[in-house]
PDB file of N, CA and C in Angstrom:
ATOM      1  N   UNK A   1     100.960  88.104  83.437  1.00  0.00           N
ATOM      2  CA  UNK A   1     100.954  89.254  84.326  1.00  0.00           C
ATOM      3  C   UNK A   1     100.834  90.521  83.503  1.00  0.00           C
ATOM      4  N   UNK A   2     100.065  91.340  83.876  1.00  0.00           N
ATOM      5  CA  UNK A   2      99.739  92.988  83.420  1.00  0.00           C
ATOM      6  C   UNK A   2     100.804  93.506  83.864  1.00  0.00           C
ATOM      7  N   UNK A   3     101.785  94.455  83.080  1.00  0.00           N
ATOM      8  CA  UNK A   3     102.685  95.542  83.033  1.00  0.00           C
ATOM      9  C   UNK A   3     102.629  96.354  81.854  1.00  0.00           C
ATOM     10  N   UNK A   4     102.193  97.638  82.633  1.00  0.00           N
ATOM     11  CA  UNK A   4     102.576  98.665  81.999  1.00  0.00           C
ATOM     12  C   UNK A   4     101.151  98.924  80.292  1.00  0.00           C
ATOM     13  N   UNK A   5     100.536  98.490  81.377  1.00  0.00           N
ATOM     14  CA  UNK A   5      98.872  98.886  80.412  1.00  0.00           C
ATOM     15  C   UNK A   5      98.754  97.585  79.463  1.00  0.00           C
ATOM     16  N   UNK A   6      99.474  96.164  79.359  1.00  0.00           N
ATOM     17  CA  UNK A   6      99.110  94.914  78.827  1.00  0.00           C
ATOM     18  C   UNK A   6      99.059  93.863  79.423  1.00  0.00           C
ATOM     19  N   UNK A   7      98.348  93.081  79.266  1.00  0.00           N
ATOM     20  CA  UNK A   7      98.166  91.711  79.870  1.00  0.00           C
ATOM     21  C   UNK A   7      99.444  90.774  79.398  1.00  0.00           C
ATOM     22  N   UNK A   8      99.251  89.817  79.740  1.00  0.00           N
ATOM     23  CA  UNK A   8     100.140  88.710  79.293  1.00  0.00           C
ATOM     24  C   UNK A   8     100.085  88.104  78.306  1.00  0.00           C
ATOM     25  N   UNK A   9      98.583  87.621  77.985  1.00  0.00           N
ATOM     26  CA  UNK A   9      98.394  87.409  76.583  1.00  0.00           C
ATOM     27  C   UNK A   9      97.950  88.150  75.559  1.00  0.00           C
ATOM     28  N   UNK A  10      98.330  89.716  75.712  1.00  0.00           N
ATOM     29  CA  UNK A  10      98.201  90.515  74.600  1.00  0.00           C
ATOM     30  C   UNK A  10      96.977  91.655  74.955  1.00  0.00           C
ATOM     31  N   UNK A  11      96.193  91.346  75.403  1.00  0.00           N
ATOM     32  CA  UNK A  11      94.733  92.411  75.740  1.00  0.00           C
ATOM     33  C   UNK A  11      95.375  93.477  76.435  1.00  0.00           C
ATOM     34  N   UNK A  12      94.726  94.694  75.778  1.00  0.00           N
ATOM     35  CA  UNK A  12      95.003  95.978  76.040  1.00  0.00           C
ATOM     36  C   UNK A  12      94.114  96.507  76.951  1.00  0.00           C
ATOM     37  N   UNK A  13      94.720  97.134  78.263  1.00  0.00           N
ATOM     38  CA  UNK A  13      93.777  97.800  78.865  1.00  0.00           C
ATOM     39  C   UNK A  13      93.203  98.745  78.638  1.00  0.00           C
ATOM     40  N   UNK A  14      92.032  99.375  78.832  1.00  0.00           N
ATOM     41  CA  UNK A  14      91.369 100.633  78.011  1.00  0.00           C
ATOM     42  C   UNK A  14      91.251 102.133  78.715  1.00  0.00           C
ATOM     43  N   UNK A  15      92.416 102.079  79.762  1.00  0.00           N
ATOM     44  CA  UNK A  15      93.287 103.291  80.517  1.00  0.00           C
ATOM     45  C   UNK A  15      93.940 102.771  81.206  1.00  0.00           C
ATOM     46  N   UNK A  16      95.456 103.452  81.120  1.00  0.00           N
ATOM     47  CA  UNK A  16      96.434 103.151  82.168  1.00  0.00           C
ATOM     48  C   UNK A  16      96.210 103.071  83.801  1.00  0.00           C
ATOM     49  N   UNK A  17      95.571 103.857  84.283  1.00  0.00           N
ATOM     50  CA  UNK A  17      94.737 103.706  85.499  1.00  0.00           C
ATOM     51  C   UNK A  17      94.539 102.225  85.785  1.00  0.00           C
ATOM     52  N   UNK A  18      94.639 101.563  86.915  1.00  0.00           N
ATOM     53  CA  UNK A  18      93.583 100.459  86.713  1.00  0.00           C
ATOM     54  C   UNK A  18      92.885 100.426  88.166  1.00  0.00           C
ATOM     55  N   UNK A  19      91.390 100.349  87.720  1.00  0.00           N
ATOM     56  CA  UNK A  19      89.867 100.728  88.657  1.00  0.00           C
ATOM     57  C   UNK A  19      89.280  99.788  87.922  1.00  0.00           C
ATOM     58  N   UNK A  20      88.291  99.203  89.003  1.00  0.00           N
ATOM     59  CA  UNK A  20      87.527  98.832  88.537  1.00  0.00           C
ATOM     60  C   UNK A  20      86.417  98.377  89.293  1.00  0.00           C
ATOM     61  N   UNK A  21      85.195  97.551  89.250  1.00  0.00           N
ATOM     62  CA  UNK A  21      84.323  97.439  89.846  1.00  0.00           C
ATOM     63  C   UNK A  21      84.593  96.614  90.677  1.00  0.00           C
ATOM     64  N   UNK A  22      85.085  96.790  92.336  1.00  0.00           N
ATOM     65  CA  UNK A  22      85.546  95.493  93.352  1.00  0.00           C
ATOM     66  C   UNK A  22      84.752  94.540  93.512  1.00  0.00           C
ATOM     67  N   UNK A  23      85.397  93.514  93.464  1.00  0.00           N
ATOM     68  CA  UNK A  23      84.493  91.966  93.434  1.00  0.00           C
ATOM     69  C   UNK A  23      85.024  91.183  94.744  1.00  0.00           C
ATOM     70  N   UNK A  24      86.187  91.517  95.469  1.00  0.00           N
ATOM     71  CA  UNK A  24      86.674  91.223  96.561  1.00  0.00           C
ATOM     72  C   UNK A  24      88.042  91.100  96.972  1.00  0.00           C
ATOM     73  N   UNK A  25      88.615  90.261  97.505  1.00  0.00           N
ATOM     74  CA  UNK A  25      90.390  89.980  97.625  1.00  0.00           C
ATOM     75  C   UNK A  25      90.567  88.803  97.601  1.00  0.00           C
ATOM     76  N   UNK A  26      91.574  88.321  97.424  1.00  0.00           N
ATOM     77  CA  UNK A  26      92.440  87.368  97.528  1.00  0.00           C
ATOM     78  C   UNK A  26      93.662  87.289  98.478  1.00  0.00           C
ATOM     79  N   UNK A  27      93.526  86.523  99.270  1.00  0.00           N
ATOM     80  CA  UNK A  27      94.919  86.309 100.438  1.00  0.00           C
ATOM     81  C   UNK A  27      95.840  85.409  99.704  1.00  0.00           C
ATOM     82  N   UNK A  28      96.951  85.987  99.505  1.00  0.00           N
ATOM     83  CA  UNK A  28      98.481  85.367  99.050  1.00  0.00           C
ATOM     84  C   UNK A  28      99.402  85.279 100.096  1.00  0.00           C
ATOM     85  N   UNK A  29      99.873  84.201 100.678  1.00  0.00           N
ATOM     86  CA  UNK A  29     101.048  84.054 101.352  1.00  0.00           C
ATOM     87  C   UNK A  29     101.867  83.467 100.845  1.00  0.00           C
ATOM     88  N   UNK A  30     103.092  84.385 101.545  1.00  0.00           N
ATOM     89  CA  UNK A  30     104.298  83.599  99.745  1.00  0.00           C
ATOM     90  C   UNK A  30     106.026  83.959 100.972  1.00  0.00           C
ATOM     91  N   UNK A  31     106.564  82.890 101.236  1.00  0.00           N
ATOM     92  CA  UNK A  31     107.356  83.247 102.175  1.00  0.00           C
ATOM     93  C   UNK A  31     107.029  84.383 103.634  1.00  0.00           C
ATOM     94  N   UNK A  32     105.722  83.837 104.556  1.00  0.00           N
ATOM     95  CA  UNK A  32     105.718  84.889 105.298  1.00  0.00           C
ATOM     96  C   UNK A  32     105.043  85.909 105.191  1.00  0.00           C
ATOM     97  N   UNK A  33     105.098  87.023 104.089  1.00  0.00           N
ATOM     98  CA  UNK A  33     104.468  87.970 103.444  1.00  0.00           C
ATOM     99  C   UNK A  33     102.960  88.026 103.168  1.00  0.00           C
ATOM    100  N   UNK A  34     102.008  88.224 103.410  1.00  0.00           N
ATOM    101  CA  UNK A  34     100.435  88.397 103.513  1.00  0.00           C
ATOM    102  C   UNK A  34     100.521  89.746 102.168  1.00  0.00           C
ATOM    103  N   UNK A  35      99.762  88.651 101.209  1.00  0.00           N
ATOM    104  CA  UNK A  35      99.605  90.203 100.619  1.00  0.00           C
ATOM    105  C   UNK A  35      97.970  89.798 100.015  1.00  0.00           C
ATOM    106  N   UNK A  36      96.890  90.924 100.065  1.00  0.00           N
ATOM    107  CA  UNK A  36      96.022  90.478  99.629  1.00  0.00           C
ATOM    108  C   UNK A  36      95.642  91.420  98.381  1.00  0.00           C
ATOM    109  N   UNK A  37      95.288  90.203  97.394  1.00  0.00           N
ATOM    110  CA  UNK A  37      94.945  91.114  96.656  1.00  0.00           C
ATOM    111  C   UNK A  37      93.316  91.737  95.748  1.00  0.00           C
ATOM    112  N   UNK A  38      93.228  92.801  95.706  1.00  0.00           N
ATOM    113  CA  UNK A  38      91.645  93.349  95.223  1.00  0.00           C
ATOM    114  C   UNK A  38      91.474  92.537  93.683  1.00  0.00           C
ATOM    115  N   UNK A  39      90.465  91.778  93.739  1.00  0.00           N
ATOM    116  CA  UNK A  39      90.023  91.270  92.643  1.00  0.00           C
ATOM    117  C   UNK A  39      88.748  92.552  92.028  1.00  0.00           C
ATOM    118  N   UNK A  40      89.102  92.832  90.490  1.00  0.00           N
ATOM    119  CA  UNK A  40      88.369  94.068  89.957  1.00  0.00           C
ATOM    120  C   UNK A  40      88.017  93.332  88.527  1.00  0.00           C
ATOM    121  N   UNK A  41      86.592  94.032  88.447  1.00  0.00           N
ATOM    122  CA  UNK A  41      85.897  93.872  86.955  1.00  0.00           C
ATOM    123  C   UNK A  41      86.086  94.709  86.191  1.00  0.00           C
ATOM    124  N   UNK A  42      86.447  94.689  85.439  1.00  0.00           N
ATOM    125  CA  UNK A  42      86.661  95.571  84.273  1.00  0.00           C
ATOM    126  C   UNK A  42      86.321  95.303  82.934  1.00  0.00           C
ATOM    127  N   UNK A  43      85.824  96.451  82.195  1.00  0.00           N
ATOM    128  CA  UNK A  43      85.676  96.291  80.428  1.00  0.00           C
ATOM    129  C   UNK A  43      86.918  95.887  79.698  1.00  0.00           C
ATOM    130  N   UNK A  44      87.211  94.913  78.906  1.00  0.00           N
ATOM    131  CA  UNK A  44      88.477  94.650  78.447  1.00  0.00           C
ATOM    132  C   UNK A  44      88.145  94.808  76.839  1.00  0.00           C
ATOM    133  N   UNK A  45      89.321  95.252  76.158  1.00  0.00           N
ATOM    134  CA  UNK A  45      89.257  95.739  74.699  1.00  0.00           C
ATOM    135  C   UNK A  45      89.876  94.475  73.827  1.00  0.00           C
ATOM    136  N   UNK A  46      89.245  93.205  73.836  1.00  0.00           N
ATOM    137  CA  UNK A  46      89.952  92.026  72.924  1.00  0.00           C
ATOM    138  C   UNK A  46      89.632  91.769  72.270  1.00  0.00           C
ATOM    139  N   UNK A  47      90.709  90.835  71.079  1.00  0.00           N
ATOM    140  CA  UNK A  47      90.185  90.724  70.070  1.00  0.00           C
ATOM    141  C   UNK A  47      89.368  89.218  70.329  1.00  0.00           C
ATOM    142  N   UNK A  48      88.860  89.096  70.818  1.00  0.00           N
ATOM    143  CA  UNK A  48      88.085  87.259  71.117  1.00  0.00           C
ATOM    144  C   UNK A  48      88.778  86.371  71.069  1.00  0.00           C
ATOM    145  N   UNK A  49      90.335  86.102  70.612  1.00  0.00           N
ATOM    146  CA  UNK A  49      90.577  85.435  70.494  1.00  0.00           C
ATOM    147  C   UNK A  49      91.485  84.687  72.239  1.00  0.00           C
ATOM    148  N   UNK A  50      91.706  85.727  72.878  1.00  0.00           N
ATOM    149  CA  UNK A  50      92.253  85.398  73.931  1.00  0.00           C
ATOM    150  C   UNK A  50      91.654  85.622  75.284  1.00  0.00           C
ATOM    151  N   UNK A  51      91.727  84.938  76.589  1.00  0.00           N
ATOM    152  CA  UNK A  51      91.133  85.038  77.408  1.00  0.00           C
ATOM    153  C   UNK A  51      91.459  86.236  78.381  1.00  0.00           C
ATOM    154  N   UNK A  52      90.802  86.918  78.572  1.00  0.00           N
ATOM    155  CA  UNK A  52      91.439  88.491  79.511  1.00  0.00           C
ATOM    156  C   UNK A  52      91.437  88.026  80.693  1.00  0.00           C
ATOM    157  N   UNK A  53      91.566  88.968  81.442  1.00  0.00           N
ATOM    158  CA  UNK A  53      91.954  88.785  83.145  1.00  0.00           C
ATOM    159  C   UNK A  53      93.333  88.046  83.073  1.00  0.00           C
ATOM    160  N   UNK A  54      93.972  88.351  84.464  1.00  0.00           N
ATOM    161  CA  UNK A  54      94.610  87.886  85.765  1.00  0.00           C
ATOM    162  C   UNK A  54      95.647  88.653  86.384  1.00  0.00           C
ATOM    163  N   UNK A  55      96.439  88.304  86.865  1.00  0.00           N
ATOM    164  CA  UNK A  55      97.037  89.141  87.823  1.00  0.00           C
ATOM    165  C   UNK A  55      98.153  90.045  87.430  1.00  0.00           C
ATOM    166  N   UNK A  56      98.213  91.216  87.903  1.00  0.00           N
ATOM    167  CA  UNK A  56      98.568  92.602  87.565  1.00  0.00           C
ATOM    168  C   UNK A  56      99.719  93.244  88.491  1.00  0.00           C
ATOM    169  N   UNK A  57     100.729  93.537  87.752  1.00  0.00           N
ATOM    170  CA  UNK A  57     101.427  94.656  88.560  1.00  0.00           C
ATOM    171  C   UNK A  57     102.220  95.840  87.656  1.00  0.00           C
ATOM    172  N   UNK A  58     101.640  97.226  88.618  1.00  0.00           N
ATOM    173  CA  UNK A  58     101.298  98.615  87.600  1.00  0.00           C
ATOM    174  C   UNK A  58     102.007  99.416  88.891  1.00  0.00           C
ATOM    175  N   UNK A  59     102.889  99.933  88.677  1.00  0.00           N
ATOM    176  CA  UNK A  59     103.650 100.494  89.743  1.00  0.00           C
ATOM    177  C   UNK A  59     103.720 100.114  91.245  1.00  0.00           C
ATOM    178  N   UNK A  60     102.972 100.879  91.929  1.00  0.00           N
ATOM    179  CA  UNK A  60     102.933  99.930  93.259  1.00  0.00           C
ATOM    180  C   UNK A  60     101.421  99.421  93.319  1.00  0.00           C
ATOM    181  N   UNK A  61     100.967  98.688  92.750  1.00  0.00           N
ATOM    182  CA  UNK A  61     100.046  98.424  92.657  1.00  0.00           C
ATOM    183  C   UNK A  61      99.700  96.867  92.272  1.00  0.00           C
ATOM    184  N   UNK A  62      99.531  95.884  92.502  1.00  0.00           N
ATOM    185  CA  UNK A  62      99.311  94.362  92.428  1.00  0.00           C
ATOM    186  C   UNK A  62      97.541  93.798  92.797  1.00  0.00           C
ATOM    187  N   UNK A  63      97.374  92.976  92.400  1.00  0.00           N
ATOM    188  CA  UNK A  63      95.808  92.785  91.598  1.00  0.00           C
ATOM    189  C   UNK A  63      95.437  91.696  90.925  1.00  0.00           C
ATOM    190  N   UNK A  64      94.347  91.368  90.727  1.00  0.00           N
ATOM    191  CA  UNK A  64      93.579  90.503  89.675  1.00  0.00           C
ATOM    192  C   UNK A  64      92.794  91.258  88.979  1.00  0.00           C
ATOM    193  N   UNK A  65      92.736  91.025  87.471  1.00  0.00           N
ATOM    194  CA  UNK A  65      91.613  91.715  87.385  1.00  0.00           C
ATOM    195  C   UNK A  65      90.983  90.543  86.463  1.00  0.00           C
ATOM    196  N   UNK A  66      89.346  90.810  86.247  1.00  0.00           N
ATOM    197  CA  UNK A  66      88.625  89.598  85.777  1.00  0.00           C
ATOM    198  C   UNK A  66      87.782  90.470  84.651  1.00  0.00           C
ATOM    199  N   UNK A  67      87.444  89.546  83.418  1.00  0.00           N
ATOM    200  CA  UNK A  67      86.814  90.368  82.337  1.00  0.00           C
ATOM    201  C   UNK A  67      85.126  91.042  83.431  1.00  0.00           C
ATOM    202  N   UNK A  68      84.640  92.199  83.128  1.00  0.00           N
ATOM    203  CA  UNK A  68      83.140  92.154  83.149  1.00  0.00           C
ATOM    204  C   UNK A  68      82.379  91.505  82.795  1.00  0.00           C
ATOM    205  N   UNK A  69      82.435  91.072  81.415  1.00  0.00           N
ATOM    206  CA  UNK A  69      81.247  90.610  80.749  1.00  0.00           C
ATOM    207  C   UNK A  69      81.021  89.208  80.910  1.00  0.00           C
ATOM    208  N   UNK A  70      82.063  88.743  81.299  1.00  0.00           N
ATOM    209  CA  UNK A  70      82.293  86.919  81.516  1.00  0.00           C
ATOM    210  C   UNK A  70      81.192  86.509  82.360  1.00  0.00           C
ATOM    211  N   UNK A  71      81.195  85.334  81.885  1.00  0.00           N
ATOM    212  CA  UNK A  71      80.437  84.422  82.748  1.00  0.00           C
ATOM    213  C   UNK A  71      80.958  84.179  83.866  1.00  0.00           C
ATOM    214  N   UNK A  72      80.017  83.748  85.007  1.00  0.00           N
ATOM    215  CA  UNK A  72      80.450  83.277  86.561  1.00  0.00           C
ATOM    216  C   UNK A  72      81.542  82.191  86.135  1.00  0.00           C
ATOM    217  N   UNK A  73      81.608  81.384  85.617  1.00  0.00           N
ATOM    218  CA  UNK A  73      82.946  80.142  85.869  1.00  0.00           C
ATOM    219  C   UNK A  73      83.776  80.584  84.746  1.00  0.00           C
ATOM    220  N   UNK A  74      83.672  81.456  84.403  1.00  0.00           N
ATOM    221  CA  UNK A  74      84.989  82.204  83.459  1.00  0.00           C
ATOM    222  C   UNK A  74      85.329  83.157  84.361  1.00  0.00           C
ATOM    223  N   UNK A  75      85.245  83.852  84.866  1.00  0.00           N
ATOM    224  CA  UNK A  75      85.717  84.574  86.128  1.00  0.00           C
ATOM    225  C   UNK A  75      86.504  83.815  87.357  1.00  0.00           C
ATOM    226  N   UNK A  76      85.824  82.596  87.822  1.00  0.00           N
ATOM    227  CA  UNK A  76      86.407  82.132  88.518  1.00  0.00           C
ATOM    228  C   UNK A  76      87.338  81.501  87.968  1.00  0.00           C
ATOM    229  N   UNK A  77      87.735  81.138  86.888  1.00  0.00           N
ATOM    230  CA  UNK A  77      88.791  80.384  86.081  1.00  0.00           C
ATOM    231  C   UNK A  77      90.115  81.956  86.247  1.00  0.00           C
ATOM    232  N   UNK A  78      89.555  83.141  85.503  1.00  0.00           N
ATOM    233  CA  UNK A  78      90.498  84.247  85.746  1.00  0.00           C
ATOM    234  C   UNK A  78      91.057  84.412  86.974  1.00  0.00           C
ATOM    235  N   UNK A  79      90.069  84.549  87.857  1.00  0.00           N
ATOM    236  CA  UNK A  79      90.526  84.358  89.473  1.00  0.00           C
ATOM    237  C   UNK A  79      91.568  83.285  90.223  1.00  0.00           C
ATOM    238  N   UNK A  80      91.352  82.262  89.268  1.00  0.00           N
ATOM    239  CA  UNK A  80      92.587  81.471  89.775  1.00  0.00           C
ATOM    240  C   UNK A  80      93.461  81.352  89.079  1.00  0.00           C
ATOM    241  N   UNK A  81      93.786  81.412  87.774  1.00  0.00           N
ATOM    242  CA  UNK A  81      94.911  81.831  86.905  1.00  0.00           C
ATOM    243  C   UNK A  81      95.617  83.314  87.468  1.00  0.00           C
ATOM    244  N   UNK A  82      95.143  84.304  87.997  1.00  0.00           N
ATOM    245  CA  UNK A  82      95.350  85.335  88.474  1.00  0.00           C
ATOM    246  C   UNK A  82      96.293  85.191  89.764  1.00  0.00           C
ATOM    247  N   UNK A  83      96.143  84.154  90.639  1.00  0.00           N
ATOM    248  CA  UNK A  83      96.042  83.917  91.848  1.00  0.00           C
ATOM    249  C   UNK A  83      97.464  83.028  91.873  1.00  0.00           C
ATOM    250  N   UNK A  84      97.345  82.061  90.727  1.00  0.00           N
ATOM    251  CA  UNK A  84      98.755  81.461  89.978  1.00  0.00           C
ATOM    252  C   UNK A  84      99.558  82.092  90.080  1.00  0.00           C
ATOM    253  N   UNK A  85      99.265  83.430  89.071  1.00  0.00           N
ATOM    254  CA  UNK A  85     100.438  84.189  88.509  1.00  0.00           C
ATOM    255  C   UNK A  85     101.149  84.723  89.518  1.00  0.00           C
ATOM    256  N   UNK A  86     100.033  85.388  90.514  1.00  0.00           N
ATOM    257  CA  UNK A  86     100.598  86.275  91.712  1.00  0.00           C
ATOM    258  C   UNK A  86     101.671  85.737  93.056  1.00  0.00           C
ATOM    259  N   UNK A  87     101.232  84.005  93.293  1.00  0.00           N
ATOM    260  CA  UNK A  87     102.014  83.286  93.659  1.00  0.00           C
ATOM    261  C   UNK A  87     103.762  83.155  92.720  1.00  0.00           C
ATOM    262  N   UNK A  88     103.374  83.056  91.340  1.00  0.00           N
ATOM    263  CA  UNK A  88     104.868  83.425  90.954  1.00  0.00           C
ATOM    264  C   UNK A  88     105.631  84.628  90.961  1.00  0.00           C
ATOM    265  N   UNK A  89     104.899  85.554  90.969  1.00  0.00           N
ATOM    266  CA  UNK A  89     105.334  86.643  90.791  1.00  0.00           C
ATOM    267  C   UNK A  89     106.160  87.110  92.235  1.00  0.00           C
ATOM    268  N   UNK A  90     105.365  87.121  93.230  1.00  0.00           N
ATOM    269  CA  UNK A  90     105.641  86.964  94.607  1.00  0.00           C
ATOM    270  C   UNK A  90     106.488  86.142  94.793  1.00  0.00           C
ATOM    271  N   UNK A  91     106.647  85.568  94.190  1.00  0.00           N
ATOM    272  CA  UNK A  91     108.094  83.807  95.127  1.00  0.00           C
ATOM    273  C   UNK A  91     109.100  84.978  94.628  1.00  0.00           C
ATOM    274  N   UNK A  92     108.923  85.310  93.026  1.00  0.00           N
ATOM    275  CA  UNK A  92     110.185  85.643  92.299  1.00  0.00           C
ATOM    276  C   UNK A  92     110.356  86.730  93.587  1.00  0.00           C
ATOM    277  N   UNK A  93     110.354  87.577  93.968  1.00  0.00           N
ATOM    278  CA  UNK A  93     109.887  88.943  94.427  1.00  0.00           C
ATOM    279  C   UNK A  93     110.435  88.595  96.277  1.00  0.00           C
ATOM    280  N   UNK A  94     109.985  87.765  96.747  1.00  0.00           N
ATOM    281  CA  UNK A  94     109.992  87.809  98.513  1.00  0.00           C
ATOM    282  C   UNK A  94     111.479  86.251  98.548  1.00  0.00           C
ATOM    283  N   UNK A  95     111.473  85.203  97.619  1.00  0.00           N
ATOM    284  CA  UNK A  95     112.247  83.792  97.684  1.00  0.00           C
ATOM    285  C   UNK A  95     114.030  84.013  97.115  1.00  0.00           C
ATOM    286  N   UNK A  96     113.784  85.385  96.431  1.00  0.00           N
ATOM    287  CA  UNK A  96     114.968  85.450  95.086  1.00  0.00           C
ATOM    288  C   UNK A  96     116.380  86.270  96.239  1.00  0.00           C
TER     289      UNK A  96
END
């Protein structure tokens, strides 16, 4: 999960802001709660060694985001690792 301008596995976002080019949503239901979230492309600043994207929370703000430059089934791989996370994040969040 993205907090606070880093990913989870280390990739730095390249402004605190996070925008990006909309690619669509994702519907999460997690106890009841509908939350959908904007899947966004973005330029990511890595060192190659790790895979960028997935799911994000930046104040009130919750998300996927997926590398730009990736390939179609590397995106969709981010998209559902993203989609993972947000399901945990959410249980912790709406179950606790």
């Amino acid at each position: 999960m993205l907090s606070l301008g880093y990913m989870q596995d280390g990739a730095q976002l390249p402004v605190p802001t996070i925008s990006g080019r909309l690619l669509g949503f994702v519907r999460v239901v997690v106890g009841g709660h509908i939350c959908d979230l904007a899947v966004q492309a973005i330029a990511f600043d890595s060192d190659g060694e790790r895979t960028a994207g997935g799911f994000f929370s930046y104040k009130d703000q919750i998300g996927i985001l997926v590398d730009d430059a990736a390939p179609e089934d590397e995106v969709r791989a981010q998209i559902e690792k993203g989609t993972t996370e947000a399901v945990r994040h959410l249980s912790k969040k709406f179950l606790n």
